[in-house]
Protein backbone atom coordinates (compact mmCIF):
# COMPACT_ATOMS: atom_id res chain seq x y z
CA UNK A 1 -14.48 21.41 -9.04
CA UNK A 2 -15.11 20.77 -5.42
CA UNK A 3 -17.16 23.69 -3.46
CA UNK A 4 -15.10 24.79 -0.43
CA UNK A 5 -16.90 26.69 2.70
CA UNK A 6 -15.56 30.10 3.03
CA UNK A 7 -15.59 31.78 6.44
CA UNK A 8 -13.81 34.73 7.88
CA UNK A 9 -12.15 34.70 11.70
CA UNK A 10 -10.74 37.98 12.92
CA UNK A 11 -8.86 39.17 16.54
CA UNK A 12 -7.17 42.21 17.33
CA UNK A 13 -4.82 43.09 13.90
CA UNK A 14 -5.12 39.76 11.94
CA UNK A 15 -8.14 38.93 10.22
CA UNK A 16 -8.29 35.33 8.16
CA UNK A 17 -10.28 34.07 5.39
CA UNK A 18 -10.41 30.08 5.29
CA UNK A 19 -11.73 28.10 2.44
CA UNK A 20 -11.67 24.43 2.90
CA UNK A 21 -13.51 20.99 2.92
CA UNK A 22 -14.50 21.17 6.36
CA UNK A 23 -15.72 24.00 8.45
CA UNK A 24 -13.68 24.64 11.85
CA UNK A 25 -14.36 28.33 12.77
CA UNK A 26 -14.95 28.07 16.48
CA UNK A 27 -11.78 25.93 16.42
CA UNK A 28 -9.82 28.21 14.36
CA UNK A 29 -10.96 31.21 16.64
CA UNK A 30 -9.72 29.36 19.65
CA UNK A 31 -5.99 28.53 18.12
CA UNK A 32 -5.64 31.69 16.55
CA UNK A 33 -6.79 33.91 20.52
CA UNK A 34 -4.37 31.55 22.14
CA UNK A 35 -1.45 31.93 20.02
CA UNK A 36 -1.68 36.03 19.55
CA UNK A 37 -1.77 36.22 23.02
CA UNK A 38 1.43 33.70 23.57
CA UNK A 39 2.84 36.26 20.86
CA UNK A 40 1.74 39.53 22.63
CA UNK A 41 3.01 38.06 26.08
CA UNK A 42 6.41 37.62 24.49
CA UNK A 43 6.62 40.78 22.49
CA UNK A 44 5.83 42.14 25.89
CA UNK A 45 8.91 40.79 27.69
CA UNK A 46 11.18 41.03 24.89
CA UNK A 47 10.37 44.23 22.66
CA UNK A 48 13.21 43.69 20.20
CA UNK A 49 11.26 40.98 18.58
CA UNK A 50 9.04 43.60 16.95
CA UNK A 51 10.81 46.04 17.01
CA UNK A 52 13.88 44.72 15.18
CA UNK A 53 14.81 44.52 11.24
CA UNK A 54 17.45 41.80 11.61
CA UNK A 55 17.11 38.26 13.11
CA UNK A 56 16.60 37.78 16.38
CA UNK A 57 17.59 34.63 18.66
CA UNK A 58 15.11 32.88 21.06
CA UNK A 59 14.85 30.82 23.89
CA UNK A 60 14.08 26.89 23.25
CA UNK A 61 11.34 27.14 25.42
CA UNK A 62 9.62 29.90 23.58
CA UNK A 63 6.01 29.88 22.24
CA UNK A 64 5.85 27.78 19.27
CA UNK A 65 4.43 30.71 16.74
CA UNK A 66 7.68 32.91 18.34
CA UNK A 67 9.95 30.10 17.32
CA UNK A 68 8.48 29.64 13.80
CA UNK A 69 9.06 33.56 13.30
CA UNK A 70 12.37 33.77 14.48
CA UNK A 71 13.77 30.49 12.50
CA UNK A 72 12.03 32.08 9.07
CA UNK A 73 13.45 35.17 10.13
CA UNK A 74 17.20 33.92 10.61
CA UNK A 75 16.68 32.54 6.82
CA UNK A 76 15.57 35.26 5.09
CA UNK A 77 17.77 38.24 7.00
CA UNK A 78 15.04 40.01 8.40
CA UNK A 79 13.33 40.91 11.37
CA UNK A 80 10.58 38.15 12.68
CA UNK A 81 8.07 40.32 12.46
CA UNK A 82 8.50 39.86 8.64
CA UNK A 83 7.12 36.67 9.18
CA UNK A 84 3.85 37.10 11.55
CA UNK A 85 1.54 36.66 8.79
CA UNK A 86 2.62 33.37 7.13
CA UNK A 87 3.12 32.15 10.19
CA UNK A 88 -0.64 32.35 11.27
CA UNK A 89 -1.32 31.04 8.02
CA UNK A 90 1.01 28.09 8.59
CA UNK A 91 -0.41 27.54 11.86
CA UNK A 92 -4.36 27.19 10.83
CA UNK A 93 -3.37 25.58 7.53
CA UNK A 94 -2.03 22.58 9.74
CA UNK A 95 -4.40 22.65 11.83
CA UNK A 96 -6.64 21.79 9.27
CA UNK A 97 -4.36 19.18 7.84
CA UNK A 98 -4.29 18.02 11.29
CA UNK A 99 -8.15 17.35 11.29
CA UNK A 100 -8.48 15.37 8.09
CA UNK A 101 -9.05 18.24 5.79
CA UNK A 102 -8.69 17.67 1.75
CA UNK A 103 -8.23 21.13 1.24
CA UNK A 104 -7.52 23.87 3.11
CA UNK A 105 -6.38 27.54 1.59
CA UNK A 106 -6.33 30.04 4.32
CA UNK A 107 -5.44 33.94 3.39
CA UNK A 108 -4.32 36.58 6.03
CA UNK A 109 -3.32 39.78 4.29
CA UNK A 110 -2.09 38.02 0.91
CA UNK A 111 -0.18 35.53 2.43
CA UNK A 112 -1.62 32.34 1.84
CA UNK A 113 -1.23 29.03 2.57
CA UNK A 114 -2.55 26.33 0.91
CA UNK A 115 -3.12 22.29 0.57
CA UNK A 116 -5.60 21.54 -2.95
CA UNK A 117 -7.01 18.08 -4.19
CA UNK A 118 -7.00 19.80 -7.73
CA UNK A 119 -5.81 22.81 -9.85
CA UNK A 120 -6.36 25.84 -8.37
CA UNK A 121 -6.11 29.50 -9.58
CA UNK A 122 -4.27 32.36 -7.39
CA UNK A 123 -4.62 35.69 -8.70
CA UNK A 124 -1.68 38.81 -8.24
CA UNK A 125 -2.73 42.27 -7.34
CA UNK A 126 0.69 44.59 -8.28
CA UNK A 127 -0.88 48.19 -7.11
CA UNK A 128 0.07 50.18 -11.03
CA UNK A 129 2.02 47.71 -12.61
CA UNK A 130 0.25 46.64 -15.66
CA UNK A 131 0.70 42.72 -14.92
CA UNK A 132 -1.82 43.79 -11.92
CA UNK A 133 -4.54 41.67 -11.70
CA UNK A 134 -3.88 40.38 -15.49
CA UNK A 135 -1.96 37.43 -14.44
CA UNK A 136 -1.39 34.22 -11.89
CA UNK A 137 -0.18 30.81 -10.56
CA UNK A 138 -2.04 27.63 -11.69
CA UNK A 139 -0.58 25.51 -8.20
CA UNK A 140 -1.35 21.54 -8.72
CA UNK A 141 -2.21 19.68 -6.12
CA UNK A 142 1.18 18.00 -6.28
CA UNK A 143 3.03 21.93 -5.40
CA UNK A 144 1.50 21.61 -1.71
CA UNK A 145 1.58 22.29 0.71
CA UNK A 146 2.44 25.45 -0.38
CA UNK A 147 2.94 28.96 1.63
CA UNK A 148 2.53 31.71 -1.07
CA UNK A 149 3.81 35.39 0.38
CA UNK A 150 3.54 38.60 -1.58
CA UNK A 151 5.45 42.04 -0.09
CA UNK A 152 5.05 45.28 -2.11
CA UNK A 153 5.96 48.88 -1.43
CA UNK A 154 3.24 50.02 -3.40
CA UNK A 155 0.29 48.06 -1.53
CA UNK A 156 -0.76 47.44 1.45
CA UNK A 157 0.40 48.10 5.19
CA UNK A 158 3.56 46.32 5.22
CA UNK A 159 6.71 47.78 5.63
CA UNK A 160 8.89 47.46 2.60
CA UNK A 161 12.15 49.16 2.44
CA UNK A 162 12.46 48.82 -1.35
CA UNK A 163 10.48 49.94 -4.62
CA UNK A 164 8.69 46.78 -5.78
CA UNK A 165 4.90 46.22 -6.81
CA UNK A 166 4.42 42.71 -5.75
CA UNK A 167 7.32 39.99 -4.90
CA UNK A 168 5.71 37.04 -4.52
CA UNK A 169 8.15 33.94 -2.64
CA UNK A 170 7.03 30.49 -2.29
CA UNK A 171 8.24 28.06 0.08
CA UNK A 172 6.65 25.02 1.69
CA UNK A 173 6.60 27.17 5.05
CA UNK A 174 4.54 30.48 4.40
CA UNK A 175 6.16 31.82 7.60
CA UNK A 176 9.38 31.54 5.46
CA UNK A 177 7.53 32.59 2.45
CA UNK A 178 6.63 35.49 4.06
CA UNK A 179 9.84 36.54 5.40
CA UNK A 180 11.57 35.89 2.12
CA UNK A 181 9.34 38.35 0.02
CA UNK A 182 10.10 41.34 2.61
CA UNK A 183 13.40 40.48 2.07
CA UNK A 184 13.86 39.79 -1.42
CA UNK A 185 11.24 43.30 -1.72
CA UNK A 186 14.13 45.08 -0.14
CA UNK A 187 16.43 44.32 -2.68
CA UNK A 188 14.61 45.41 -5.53
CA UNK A 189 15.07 49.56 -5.74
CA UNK A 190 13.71 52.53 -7.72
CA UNK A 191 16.64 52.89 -10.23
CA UNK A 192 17.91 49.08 -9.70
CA UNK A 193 17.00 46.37 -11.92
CA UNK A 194 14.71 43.20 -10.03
CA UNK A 195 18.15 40.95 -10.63
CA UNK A 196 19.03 42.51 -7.14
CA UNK A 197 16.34 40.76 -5.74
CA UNK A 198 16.67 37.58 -7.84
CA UNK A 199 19.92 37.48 -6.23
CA UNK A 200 18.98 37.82 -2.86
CA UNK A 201 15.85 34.80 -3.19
CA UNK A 202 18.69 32.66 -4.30
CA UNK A 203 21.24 32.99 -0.91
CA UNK A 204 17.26 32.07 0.95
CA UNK A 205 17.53 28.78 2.32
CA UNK A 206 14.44 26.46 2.03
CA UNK A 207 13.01 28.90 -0.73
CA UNK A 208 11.36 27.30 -3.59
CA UNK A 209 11.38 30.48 -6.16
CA UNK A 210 9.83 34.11 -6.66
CA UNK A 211 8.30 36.11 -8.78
CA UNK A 212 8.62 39.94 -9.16
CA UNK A 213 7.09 42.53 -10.50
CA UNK A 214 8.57 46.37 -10.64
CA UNK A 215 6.71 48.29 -12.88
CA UNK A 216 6.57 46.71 -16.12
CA UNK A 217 9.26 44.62 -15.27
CA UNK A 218 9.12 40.71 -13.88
CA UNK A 219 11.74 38.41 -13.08
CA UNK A 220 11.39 34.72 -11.77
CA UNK A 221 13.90 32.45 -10.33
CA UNK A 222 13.27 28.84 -8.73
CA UNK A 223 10.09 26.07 -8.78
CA UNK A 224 7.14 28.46 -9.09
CA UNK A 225 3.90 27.42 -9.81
CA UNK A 226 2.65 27.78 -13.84
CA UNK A 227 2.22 31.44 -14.65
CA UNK A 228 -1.45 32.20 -16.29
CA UNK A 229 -3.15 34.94 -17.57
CA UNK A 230 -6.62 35.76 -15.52
């Protein structure tokens, strides 16, 4: 199995590890300042954006990371802040993609995005639930890209509105990925079964599948990657 550099590239709130082929941290650094400020400058002008649980329209001339929030957003039913994470991810995964890279898996708070030349393992953390940390996806190198998002009420800083331990959406965008597990997370409630949330991941457009875990309780619906025991 191929050894991938791992390095770590942090500003303000996000903080990103990147394993891949090639090593492009000063790079990486650079996109990532530009676009948070492009983001803050926006957010600044037009507070709704963050503030706001449902989709929000923007302007065509927008900053590119704004637009990739708001059309993930629009998909998935939620606020485009729901998306801010897999859209970073989305936007230094192709940036490595863009620069020749084999592989490229990049990670900002368990939303991942990822591009292999061979099988690799992605564990699930689910807080209590006792499929936490006991199983995972085998992706092929054939699945990606691939934008992985997990949204849980009982980890983490992310604002879930229902009662899940780990929903975990895939999508070739992880900015939609992303978006998708908030949603689909606030579907699944504390005396309602996970088919709520099934339900939801199916009306997502652009969503491969999910996987979700309440308890011990899991449901899966769509193309997810093989399920593993770690």
């Amino acid at each position: 199995m191929t050894e991938l550099k791992t390095f770590s590239v942090s500003y303000k709130e996000t903080s990103i590890t990147i394993l891949s082929t090639k090593n492009l941290k000063n790079t990486v650094r650079k996109e990532l300042v530009t676009h948070y400020s492009l983001l803050e400058r926006y957010i600044q002008k037009n507070p709704l954006f963050y503030s706001s649980y449902e989709p929000i329209s923007v302007e065509v001339d927008a900053p590119q990371i704004v637009k990739t929030m708001a059309d993930a957003a629009e998909k998935a039913g939620v606020g485009p802040m729901a998306a801010v994470a897999g859209a970073f991810s989305d936007l230094i995964g192709n940036l490595f993609l863009k620069r020749g890279a084999r592989e490229v898996i990049v990670e900002n708070g368990g939303d991942i995005f990822l591009k292999v030349a061979q099988a690799r393992k992605i564990g699930i953390y689910a807080g209590p639930s006792g499929f936490s940390g006991k199983i995972g996806f085998m992706v092929l190198p054939k699945e990606t890209p691939l934008g992985i998002c997990t949204s849980s009420d009982s980890v983490g800083h992310s604002i879930s509105l229902g009662k899940s331990d780990a929903v975990t959406a895939f999508a070739a965008s992880s900015a939609l990925a992303d978006a998708a597990a908030t949603a689909i997370g606030n579907e699944v409630k504390e005396n309602g079964p996970v088919k709520k949330g099934i339900t939801k991941a199916k009306k997502v457009e652009g969503l491969r599948g999910v996987l979700i875990i309440k308890g011990e309780e899991l449901g899966a619906w769509g193309k997810i990657p093989q399920l593993i025991r770690t």
